[in-house]
C-alpha atoms as a PDB file:
ATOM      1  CA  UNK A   1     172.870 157.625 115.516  1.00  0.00           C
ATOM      2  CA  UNK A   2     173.752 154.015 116.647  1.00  0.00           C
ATOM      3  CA  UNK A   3     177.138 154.652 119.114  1.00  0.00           C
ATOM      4  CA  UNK A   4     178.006 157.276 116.577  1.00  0.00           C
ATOM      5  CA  UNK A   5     180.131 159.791 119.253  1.00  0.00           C
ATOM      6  CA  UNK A   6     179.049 163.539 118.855  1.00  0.00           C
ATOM      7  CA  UNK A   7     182.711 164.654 117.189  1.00  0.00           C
ATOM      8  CA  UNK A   8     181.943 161.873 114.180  1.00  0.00           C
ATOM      9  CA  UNK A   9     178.704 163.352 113.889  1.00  0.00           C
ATOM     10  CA  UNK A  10     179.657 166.930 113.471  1.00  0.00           C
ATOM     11  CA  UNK A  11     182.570 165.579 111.786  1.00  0.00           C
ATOM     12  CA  UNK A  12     180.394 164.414 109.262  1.00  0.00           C
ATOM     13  CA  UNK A  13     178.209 167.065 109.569  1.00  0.00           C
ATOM     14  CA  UNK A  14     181.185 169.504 108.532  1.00  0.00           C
ATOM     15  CA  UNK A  15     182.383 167.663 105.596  1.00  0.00           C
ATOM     16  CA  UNK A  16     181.598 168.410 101.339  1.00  0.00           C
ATOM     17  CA  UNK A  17     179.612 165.046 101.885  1.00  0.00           C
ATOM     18  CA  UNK A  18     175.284 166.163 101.518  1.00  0.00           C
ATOM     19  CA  UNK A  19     174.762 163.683 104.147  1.00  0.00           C
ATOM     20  CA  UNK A  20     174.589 163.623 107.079  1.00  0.00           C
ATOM     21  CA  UNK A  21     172.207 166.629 106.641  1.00  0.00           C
ATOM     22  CA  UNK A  22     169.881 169.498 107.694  1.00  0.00           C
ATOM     23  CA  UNK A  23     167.292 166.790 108.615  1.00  0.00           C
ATOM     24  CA  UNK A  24     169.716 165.164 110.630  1.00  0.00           C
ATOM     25  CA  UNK A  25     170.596 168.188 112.082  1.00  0.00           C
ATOM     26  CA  UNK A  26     167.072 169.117 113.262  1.00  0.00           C
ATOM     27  CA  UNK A  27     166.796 165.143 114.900  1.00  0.00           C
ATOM     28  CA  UNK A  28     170.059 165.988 116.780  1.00  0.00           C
ATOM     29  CA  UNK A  29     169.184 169.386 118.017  1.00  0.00           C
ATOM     30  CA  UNK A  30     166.046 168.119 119.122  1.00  0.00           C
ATOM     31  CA  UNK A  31     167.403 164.818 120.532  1.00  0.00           C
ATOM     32  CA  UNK A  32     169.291 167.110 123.015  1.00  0.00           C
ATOM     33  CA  UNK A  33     166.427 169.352 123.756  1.00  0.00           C
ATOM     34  CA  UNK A  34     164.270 166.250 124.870  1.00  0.00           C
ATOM     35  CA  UNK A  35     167.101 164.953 126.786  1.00  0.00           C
ATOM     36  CA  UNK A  36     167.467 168.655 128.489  1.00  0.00           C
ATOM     37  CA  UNK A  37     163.697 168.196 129.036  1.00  0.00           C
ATOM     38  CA  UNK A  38     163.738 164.684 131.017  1.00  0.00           C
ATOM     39  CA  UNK A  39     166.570 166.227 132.772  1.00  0.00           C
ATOM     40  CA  UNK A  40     164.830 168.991 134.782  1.00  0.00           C
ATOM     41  CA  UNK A  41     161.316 166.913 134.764  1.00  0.00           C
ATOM     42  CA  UNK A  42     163.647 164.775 136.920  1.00  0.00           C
ATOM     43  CA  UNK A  43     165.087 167.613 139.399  1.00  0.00           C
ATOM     44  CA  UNK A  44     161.903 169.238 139.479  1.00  0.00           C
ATOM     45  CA  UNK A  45     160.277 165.768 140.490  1.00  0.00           C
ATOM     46  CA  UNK A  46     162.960 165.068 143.390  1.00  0.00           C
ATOM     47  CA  UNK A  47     162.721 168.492 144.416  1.00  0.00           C
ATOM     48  CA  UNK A  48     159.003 168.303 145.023  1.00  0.00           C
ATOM     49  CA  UNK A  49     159.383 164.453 146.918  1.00  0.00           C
ATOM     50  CA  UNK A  50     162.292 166.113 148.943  1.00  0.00           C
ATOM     51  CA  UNK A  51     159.599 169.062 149.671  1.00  0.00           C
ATOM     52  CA  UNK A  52     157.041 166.678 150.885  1.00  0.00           C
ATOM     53  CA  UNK A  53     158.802 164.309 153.060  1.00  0.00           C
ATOM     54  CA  UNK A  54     160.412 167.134 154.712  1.00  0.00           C
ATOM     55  CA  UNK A  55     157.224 168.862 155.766  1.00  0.00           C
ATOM     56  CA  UNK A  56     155.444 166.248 156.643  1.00  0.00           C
ATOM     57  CA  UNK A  57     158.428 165.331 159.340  1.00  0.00           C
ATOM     58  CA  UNK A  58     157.879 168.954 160.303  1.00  0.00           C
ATOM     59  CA  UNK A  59     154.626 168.291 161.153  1.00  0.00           C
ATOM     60  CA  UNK A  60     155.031 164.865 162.651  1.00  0.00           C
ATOM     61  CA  UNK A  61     157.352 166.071 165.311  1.00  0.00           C
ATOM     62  CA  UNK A  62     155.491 169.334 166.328  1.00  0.00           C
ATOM     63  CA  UNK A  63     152.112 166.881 166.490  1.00  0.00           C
ATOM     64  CA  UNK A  64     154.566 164.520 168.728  1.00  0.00           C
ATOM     65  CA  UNK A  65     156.147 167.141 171.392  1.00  0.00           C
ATOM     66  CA  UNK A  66     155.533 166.453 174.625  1.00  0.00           C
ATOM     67  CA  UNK A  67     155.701 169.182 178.439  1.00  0.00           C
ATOM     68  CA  UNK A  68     154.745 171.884 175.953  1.00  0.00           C
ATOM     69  CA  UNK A  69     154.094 175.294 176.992  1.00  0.00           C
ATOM     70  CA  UNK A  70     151.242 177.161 176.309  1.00  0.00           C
ATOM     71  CA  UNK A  71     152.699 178.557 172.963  1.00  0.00           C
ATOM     72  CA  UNK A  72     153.863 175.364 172.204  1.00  0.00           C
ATOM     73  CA  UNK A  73     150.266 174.104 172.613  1.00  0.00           C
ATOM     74  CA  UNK A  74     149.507 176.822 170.441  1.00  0.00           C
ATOM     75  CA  UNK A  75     151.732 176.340 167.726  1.00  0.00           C
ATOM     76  CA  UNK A  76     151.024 172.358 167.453  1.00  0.00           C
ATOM     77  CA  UNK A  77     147.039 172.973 167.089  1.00  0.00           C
ATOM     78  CA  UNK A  78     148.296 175.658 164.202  1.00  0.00           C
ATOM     79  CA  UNK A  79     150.373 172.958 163.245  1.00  0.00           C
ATOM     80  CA  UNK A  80     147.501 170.305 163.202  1.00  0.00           C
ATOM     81  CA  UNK A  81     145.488 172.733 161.156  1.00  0.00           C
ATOM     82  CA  UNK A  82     148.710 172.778 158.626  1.00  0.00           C
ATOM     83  CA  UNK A  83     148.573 169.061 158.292  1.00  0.00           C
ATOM     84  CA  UNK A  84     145.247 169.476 156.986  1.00  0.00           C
ATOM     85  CA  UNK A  85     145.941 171.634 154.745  1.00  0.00           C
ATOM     86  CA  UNK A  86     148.907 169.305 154.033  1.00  0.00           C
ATOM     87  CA  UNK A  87     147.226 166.391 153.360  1.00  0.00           C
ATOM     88  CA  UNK A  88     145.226 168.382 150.449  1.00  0.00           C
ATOM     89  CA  UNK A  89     148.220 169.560 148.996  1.00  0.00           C
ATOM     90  CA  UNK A  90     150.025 166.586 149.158  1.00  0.00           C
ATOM     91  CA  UNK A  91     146.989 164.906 147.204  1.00  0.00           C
ATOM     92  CA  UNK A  92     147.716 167.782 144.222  1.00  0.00           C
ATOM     93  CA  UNK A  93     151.341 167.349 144.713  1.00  0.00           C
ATOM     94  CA  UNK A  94     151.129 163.411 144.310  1.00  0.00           C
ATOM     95  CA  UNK A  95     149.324 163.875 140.803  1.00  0.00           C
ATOM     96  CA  UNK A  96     152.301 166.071 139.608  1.00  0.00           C
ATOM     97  CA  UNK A  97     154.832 163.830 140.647  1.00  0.00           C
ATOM     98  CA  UNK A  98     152.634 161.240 138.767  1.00  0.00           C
ATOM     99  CA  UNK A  99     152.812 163.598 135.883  1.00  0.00           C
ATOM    100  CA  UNK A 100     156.836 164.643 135.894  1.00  0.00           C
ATOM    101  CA  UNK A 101     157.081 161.111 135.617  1.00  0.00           C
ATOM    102  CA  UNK A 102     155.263 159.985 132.961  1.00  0.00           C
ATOM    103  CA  UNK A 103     157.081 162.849 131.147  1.00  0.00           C
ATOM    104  CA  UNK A 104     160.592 161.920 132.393  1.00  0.00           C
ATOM    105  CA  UNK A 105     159.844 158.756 130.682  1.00  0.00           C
ATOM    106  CA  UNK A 106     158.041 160.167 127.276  1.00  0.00           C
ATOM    107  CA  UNK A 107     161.004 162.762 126.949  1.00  0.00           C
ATOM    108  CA  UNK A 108     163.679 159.690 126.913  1.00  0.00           C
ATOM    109  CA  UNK A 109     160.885 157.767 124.470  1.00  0.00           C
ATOM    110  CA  UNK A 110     161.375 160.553 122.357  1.00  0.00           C
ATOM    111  CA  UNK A 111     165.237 161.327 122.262  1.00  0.00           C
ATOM    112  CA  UNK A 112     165.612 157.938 121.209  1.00  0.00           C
ATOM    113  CA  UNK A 113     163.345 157.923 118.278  1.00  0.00           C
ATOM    114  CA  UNK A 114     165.064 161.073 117.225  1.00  0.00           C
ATOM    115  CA  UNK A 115     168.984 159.431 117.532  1.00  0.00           C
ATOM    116  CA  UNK A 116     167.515 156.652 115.490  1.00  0.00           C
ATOM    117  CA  UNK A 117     166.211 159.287 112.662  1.00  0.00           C
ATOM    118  CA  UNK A 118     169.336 161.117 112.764  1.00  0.00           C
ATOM    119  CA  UNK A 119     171.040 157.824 110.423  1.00  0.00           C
ATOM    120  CA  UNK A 120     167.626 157.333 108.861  1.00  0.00           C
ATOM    121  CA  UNK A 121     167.504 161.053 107.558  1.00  0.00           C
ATOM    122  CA  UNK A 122     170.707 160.444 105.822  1.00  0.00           C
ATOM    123  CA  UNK A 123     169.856 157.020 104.982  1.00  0.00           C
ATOM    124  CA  UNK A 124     166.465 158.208 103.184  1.00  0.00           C
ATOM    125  CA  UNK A 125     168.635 161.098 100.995  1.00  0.00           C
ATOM    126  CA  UNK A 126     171.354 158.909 100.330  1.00  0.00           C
ATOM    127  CA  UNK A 127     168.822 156.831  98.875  1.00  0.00           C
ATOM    128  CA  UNK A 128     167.087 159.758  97.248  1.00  0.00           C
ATOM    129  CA  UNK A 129     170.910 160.512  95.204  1.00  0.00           C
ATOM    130  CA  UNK A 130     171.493 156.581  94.416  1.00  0.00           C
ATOM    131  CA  UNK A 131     167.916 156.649  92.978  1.00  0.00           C
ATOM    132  CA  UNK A 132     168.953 160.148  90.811  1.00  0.00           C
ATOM    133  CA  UNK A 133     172.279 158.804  89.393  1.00  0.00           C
ATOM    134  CA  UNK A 134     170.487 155.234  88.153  1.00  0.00           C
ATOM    135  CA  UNK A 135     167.844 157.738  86.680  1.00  0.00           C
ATOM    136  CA  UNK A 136     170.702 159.968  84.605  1.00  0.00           C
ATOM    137  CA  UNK A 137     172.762 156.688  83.511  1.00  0.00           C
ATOM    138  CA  UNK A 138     169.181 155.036  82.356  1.00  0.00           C
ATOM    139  CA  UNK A 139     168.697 158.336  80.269  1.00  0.00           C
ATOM    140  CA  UNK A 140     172.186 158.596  79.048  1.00  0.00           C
ATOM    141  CA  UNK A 141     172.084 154.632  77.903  1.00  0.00           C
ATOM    142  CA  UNK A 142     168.738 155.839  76.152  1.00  0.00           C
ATOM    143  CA  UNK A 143     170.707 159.118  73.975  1.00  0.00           C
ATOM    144  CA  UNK A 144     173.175 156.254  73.340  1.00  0.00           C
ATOM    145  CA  UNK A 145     170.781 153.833  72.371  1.00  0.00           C
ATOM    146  CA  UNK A 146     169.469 155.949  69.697  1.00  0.00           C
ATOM    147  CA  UNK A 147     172.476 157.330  68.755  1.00  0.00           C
ATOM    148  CA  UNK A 148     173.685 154.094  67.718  1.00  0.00           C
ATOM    149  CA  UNK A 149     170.956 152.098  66.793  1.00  0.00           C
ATOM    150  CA  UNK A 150     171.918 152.495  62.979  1.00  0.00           C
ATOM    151  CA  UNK A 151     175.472 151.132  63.656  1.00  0.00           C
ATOM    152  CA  UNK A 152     174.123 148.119  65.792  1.00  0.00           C
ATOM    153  CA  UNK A 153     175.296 144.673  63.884  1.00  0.00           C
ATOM    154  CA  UNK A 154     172.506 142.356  63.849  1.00  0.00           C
ATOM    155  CA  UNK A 155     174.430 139.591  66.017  1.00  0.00           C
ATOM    156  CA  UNK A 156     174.911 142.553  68.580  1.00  0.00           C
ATOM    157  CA  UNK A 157     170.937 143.729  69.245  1.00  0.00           C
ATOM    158  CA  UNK A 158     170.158 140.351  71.289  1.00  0.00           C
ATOM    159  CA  UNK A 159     172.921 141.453  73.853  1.00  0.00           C
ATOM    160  CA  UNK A 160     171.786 145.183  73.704  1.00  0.00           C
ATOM    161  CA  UNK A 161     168.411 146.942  75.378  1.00  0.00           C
ATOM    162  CA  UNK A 162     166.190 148.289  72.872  1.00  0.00           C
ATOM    163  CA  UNK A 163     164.954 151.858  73.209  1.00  0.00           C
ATOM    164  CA  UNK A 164     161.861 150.171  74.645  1.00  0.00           C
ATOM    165  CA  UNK A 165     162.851 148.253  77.188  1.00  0.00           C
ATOM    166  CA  UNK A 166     165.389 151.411  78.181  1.00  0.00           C
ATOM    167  CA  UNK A 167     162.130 153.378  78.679  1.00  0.00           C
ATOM    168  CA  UNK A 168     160.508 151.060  80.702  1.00  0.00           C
ATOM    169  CA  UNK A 169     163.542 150.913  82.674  1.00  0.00           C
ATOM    170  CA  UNK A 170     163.454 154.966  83.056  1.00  0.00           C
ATOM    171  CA  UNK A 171     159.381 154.802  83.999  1.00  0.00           C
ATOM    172  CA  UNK A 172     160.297 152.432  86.901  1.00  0.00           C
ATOM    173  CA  UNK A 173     163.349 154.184  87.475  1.00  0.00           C
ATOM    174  CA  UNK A 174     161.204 157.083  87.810  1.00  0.00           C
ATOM    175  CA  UNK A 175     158.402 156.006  90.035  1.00  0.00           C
ATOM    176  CA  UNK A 176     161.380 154.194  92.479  1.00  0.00           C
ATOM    177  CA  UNK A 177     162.818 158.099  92.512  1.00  0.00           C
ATOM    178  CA  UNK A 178     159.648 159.598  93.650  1.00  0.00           C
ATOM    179  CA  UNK A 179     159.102 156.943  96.262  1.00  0.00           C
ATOM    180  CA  UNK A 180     163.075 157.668  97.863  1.00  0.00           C
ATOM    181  CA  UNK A 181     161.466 161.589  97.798  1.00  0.00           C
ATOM    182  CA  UNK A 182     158.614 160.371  99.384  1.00  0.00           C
ATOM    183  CA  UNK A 183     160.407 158.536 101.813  1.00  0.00           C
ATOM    184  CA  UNK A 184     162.441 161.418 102.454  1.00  0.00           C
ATOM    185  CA  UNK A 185     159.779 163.939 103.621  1.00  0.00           C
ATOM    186  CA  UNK A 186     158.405 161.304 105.685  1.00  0.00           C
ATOM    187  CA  UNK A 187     161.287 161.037 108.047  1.00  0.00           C
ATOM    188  CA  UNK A 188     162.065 165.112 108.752  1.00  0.00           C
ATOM    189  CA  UNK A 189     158.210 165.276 108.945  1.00  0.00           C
ATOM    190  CA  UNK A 190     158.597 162.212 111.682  1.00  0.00           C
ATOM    191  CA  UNK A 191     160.678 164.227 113.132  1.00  0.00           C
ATOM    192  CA  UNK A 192     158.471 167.328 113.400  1.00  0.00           C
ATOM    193  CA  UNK A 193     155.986 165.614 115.311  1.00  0.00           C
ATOM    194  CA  UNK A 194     158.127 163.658 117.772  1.00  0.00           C
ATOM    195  CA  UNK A 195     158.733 167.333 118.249  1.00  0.00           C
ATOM    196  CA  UNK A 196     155.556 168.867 118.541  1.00  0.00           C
ATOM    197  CA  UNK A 197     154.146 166.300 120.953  1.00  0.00           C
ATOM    198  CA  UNK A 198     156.601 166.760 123.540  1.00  0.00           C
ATOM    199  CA  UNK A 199     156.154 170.327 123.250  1.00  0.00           C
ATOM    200  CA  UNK A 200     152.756 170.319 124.031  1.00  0.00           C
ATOM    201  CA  UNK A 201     153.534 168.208 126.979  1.00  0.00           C
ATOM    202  CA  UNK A 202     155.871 170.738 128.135  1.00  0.00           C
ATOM    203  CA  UNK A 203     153.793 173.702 128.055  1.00  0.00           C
ATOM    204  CA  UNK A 204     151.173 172.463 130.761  1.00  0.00           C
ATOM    205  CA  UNK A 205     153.961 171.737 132.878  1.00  0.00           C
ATOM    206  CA  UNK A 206     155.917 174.855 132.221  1.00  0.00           C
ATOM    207  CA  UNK A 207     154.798 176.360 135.182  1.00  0.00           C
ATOM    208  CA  UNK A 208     155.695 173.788 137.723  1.00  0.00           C
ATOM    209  CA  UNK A 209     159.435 173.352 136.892  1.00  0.00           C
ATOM    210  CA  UNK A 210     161.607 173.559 139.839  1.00  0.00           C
ATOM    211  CA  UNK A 211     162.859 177.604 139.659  1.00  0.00           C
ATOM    212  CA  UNK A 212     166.420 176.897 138.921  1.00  0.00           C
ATOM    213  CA  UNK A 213     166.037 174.914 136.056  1.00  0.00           C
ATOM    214  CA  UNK A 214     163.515 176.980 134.438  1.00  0.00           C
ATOM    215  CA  UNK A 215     166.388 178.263 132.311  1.00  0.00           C
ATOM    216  CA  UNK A 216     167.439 174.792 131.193  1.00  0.00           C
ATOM    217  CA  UNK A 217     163.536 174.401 130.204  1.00  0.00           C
ATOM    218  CA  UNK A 218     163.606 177.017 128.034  1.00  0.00           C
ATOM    219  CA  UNK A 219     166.569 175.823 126.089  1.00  0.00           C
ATOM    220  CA  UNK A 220     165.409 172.426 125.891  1.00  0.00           C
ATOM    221  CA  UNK A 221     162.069 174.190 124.138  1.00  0.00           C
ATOM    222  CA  UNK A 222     164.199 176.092 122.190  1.00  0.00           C
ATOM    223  CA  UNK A 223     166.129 173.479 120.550  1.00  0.00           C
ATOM    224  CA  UNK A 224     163.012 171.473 120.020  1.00  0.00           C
ATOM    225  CA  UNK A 225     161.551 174.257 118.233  1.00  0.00           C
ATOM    226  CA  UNK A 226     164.683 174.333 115.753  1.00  0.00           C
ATOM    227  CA  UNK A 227     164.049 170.645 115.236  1.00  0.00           C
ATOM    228  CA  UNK A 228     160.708 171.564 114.170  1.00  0.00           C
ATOM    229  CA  UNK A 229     161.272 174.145 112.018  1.00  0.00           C
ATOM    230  CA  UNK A 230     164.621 172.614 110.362  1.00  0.00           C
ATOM    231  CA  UNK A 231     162.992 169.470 109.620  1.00  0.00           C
ATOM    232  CA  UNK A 232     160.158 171.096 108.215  1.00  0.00           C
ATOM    233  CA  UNK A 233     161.963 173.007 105.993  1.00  0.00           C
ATOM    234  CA  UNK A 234     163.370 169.450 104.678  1.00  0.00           C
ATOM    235  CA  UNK A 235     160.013 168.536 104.317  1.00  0.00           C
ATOM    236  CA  UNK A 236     159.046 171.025 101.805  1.00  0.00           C
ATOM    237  CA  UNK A 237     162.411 170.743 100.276  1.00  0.00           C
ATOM    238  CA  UNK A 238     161.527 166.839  98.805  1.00  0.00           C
ATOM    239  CA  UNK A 239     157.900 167.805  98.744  1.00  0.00           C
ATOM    240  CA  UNK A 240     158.858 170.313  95.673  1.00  0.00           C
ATOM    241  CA  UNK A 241     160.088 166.900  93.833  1.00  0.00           C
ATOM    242  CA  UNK A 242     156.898 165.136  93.715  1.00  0.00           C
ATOM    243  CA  UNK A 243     154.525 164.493  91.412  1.00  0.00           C
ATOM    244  CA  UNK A 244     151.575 163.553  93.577  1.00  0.00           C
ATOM    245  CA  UNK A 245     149.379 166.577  94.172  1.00  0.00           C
ATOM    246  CA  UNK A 246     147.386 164.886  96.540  1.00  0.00           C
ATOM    247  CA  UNK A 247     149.984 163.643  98.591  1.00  0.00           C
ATOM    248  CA  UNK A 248     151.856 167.141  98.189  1.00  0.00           C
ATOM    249  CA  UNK A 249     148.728 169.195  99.507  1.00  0.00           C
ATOM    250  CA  UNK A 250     147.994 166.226 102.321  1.00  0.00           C
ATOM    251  CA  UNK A 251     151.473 166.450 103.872  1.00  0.00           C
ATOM    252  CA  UNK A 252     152.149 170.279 103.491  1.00  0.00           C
ATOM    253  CA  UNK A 253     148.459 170.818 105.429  1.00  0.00           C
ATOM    254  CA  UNK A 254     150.011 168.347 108.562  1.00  0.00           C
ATOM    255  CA  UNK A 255     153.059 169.887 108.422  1.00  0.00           C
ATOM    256  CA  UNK A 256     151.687 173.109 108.442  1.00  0.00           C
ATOM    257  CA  UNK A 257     149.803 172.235 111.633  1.00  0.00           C
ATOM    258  CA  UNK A 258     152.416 170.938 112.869  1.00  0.00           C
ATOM    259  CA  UNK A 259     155.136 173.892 112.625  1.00  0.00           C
ATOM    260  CA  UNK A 260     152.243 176.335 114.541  1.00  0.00           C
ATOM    261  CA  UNK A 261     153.678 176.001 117.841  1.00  0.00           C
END
């Protein structure tokens, strides 16, 4: 989205203009949901650290005590035993932290790929219609071409097209069209998966989200999802324009995959 602000966007967005589009939409939605996401990886990472050091001070200054009673005595060997235990868990709780981090990092990874295919959805439609209107003026020059061949002065044809070379023009103009549509299932579908692989990062850690952002997890999902299944929908939308059965059947079978959350 470059340093696009969010009210340009939607802006945009709101306007008789086709682009900025669904696609884009999805990228945004999902942008935010993988920002949500590195947000509570991050609390739920602190939170745990925060945990950690304060229990092992806890222990450190029971273990210290000194003129302890008997029940002190009592409580320190309990305590001992704890840091034991302790020392286990912190071992588990170490590899999490490893983990939220890794994913604090992959989550930002991925909301900027996405604000980058925000402008490149729109980019790769608007490319799509420039490639549609050279396509109708190539075939209206053609109905004009033979419309008028008859009247065409013979010291005019060597600055005029002949029907030929207009319908090579239209066969190129054709195969450039398909490419743009192409192009433009590739990005939504780009999209999907950015997507999809952060999702399935999410759901092993679903469980180990700090309790008060749990809520914010399950938006961020949520609004992941939509990217998924909005830029999926875009990709069957260009997919219906081409040509290419084998490339047709090859990316509706990923994409398929993909959108089975």
């Amino acid at each position: 989205m470059d340093e696009m602000k969010m009210k340009d966007f939607l802006n945009r967005l709101s306007s008789d203009s086709p682009t900025p589009g669904g696609g884009s939409a999805s990228a945004a939605s999902a942008a935010i949901g993988a920002a949500l996401l590195s947000m509570v990886y991050s609390i739920s990472r602190k939170k745990i650290l925060k945990n950690l050091e304060k229990e092992r001070k806890e222990i450190l200054n029971i273990i210290k005590r000194e003129g302890e009673s008997k029940v002190q005595r009592r409580e320190r060997r309990n305590k001992i035993q704890e840091s034991k235990n302790f020392c286990k868990d912190e071992k588990t709780q170490k590899v999490l932290i490893k983990k939220l981090k890794k994913s604090v990092d992959e989550a930002k990874k991925v909301m900027n790929e996405l604000l980058l295919l925000i402008d490149e959805d729109t980019k790769a439609y608007e490319n799509v219609l420039r490639k549609l209107r050279k396509l109708e003026n190539l075939k209206t020059a053609e109905s004009k071409v033979e419309t008028d061949k008859s009247k065409v002065k013979i010291n005019d044809t060597k600055d005029r097209k002949s029907s030929s070379e207009v319908e090579a023009d239209i066969i190129r103009a054709k195969e450039d069209l398909q490419e743009a549509y192409k192009y433009a299932a590739e990005v939504p579908f780009q999209i999907a998966k950015l997507c999809h692989g952060i999702l399935k990062i999410s759901k092993n850690l679903s469980e180990k989200v700090y309790s008060p952002v749990k809520s914010d997890f399950k938006i961020a999902a949520a609004l992941l999802e939509v990217g998924i299944k909005g830029a999926a929908l875009n990709v069957e939308v260009n997919l219906k324009e081409i040509v290419d059965n084998d490339y047709v059947m090859k990316k509706r079978k990923e994409s398929n995959k993909i959108t089975k959350i």
